[in-house]
N, C-alpha and C. Protein backbone atom coordinates (compact mmCIF):
# COMPACT_ATOMS: atom_id res chain seq x y z
N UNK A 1 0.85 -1.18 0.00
CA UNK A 1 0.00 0.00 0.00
C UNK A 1 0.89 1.24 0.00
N UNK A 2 0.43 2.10 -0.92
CA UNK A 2 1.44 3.51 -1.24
C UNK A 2 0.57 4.59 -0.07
N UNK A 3 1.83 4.80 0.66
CA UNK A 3 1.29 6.09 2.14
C UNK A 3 2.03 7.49 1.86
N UNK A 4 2.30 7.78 0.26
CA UNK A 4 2.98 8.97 0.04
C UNK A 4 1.92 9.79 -0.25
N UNK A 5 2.03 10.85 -0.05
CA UNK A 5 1.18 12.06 -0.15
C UNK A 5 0.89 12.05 -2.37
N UNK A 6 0.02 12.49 -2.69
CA UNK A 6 -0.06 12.65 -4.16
C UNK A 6 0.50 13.99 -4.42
N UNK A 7 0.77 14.30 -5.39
CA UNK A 7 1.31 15.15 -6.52
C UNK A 7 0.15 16.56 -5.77
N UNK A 8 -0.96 16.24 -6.13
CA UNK A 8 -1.96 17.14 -5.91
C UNK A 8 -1.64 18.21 -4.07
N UNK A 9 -1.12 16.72 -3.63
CA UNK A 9 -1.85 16.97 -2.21
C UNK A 9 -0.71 17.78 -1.62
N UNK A 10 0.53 17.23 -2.10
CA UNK A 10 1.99 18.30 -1.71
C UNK A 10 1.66 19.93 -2.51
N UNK A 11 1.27 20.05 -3.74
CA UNK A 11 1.06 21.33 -4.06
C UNK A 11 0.06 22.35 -3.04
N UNK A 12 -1.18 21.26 -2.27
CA UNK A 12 -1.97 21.90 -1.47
C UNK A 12 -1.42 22.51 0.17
N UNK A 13 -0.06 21.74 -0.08
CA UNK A 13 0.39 21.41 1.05
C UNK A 13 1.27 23.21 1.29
N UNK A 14 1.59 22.96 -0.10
CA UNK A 14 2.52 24.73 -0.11
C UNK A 14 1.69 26.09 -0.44
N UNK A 15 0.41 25.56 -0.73
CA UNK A 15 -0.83 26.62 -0.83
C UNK A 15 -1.14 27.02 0.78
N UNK A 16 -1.11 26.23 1.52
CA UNK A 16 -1.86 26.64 2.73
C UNK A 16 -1.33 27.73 3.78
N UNK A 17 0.06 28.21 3.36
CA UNK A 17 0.36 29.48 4.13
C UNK A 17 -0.44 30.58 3.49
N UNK A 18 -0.51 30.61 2.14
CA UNK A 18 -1.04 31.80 1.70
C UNK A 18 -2.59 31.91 1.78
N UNK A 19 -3.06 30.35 1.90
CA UNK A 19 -4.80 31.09 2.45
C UNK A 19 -4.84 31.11 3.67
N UNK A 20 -3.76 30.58 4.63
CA UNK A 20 -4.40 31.05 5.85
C UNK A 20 -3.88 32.78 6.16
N UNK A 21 -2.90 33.02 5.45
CA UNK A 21 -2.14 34.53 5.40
C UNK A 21 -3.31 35.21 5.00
N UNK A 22 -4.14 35.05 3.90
CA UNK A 22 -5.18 35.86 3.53
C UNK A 22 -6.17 36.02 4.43
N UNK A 23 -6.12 34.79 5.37
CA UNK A 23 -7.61 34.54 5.68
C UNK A 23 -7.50 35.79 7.19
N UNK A 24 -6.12 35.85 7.70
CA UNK A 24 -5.19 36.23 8.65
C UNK A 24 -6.20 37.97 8.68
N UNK A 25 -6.44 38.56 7.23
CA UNK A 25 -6.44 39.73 6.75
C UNK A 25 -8.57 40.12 6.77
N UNK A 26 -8.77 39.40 7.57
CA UNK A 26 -10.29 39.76 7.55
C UNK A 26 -10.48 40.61 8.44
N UNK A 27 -11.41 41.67 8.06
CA UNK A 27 -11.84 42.99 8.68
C UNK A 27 -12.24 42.79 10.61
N UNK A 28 -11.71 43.75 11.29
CA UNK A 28 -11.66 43.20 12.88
C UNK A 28 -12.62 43.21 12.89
N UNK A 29 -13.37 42.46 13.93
CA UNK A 29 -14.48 42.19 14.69
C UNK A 29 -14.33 42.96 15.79
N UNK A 30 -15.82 43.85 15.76
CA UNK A 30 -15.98 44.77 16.74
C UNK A 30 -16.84 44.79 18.09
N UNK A 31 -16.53 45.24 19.08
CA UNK A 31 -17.64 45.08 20.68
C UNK A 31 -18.27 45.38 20.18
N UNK A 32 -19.59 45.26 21.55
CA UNK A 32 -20.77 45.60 21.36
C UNK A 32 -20.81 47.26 21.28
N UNK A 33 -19.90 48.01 22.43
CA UNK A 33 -20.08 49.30 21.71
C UNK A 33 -19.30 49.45 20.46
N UNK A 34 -18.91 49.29 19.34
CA UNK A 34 -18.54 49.26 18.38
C UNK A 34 -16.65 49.63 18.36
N UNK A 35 -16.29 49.74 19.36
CA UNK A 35 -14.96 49.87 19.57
C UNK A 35 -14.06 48.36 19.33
N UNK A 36 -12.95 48.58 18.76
CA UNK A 36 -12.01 47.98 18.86
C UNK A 36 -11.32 47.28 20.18
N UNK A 37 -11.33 45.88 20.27
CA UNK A 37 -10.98 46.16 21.70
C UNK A 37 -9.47 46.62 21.98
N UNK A 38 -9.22 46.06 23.66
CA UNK A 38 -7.94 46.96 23.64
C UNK A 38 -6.60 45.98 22.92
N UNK A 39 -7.08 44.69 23.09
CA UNK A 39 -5.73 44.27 22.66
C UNK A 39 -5.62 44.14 20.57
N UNK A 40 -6.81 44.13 20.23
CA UNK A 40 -6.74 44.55 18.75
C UNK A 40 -5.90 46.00 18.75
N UNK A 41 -6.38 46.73 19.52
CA UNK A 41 -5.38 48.39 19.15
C UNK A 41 -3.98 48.05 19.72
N UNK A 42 -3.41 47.54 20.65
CA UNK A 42 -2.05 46.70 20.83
C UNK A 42 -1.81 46.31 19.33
N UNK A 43 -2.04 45.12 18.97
CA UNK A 43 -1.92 44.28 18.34
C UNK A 43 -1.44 45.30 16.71
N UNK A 44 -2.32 46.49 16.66
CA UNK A 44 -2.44 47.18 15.42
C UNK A 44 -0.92 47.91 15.38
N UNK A 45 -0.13 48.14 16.54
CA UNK A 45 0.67 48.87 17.00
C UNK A 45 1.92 48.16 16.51
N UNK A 46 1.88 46.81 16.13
CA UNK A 46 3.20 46.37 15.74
C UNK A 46 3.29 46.33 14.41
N UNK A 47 4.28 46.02 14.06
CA UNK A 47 4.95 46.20 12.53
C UNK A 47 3.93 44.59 11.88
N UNK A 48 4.08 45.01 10.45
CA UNK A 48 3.31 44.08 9.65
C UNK A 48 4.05 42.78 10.11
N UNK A 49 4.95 42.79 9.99
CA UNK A 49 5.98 41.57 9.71
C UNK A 49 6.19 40.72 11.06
N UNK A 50 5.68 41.68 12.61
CA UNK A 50 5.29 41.20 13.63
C UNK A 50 3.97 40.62 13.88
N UNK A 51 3.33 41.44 13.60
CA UNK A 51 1.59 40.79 13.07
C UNK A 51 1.30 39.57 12.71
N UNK A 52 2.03 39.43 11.43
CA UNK A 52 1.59 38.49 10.51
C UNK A 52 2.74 36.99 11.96
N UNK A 53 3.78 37.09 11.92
CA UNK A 53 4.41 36.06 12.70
C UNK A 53 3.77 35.65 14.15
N UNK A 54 3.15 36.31 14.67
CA UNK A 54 2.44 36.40 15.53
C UNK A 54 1.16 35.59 15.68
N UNK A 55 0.40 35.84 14.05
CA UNK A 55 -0.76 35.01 14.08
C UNK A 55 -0.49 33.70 13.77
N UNK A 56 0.64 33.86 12.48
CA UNK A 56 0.87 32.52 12.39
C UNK A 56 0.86 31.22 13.15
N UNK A 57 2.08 31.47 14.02
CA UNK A 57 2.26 30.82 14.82
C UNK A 57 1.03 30.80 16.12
N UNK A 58 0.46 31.87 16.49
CA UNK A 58 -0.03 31.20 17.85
C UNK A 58 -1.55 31.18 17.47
N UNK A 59 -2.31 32.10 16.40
CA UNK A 59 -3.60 32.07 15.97
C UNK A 59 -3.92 31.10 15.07
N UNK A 60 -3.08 30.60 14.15
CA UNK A 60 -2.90 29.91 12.94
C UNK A 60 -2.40 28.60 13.21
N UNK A 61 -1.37 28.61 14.29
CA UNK A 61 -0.52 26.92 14.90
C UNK A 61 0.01 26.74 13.16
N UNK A 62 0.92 27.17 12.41
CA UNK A 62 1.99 26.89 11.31
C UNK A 62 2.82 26.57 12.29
N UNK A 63 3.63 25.66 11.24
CA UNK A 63 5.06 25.38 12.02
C UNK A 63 5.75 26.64 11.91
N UNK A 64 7.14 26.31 12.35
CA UNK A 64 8.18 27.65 12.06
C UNK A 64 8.15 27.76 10.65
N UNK A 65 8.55 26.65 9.74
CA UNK A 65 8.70 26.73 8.25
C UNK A 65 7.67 27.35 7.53
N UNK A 66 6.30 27.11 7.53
CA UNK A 66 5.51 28.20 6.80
C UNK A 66 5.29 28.96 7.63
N UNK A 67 5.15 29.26 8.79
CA UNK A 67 5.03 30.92 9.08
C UNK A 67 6.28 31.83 8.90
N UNK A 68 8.32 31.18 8.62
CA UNK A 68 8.35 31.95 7.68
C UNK A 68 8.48 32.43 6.78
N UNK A 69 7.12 31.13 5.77
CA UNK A 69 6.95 31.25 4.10
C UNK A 69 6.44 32.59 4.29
N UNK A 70 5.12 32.40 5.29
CA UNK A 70 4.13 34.10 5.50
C UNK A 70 4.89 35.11 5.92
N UNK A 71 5.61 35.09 6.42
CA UNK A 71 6.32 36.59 6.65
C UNK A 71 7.17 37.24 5.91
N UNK A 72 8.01 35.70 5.13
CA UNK A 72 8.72 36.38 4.54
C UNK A 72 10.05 36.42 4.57
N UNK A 73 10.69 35.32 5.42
CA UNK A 73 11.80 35.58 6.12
C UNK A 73 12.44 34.24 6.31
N UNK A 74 13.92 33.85 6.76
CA UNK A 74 14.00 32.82 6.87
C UNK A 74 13.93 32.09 8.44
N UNK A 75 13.89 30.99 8.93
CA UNK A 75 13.47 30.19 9.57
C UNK A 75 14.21 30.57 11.09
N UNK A 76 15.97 31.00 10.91
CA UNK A 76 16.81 31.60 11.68
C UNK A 76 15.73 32.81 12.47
N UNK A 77 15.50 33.80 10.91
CA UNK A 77 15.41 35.04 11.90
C UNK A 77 13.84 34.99 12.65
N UNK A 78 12.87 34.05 12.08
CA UNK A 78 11.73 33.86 12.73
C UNK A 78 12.34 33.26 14.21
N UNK A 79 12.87 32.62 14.19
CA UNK A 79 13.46 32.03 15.65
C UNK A 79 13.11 33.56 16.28
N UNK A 80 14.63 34.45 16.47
CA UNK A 80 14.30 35.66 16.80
C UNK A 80 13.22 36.64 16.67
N UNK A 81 12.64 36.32 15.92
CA UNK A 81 11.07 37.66 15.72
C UNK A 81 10.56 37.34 16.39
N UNK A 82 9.87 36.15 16.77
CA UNK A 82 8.87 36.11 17.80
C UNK A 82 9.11 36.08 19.19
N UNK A 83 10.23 36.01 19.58
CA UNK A 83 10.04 35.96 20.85
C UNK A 83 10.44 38.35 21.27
N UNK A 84 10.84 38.36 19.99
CA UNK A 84 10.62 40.22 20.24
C UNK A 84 9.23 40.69 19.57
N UNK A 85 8.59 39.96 19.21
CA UNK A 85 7.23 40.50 18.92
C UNK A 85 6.40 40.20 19.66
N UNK A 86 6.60 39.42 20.57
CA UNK A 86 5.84 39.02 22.05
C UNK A 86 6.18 40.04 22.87
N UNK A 87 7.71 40.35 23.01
CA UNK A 87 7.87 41.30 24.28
C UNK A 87 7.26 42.73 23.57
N UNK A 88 7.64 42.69 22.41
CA UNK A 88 6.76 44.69 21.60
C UNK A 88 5.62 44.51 22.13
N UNK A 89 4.27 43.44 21.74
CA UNK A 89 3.26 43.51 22.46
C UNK A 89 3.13 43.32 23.56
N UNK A 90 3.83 42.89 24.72
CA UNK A 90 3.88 43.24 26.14
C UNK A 90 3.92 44.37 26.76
N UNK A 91 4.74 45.26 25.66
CA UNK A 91 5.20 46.52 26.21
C UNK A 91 4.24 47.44 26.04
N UNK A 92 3.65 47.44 24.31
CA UNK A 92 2.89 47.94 24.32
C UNK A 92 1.42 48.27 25.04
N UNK A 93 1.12 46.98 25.47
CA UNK A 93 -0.28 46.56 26.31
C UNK A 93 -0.03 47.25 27.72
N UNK A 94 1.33 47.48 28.19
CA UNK A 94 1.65 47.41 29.07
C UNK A 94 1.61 49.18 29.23
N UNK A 95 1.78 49.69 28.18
CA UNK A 95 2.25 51.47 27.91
C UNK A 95 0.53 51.82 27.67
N UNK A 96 -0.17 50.77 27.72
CA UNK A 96 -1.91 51.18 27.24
C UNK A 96 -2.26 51.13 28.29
N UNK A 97 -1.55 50.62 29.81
CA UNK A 97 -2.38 49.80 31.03
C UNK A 97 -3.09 49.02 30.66
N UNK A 98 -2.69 47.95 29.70
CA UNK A 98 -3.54 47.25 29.93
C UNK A 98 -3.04 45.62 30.87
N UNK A 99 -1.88 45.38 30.99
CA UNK A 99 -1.22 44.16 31.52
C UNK A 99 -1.57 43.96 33.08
């Protein structure tokens, strides 16, 4: 019995950073009073390239390797981005009161 992935299914396999990257890009969801909450306005405060590594990995669960197909970057410096795009949004949340 053949347990290799098909032709089809590896191409789907290298599609799936970019729809979940797109999917990453849907308009925020707003409170009931129509405000943003506070950690979306945090969250808005970091650089794209923090954003996007950010969801990947902890909204999205990508491995390291496609989240950093989505960012953009190689696998080394994602090592390093996220654990400083955790502390930017710490700081930031933290400069909002919100921590």
């Amino acid at each position: 019995m053949d347990t290799r992935p098909s032709p089809t299914q590896d191409l789907e396999d290298h599609e799936l950073p970019e729809a979940r990257l797109a999917a990453a890009h849907q308009p925020t969801r707003r409170c009931a009073h129509g405000a943003r909450s506070d950690f979306e306005r945090a969250f808005a405060r970091l650089s794209q390239e923090e954003q996007t590594a950010l969801a990947s990995t902890y909204r999205d669960k990508l491995d390291q390797q496609a989240t950093a197909f989505a960012v953009g970057c190689s696998v080394r410096k994602l090592f390093y981005l996220i654990p400083a795009a955790r502390q930017h949004l710490a700081d930031v949340l933290d400069r909002l009161d919100l921590l």
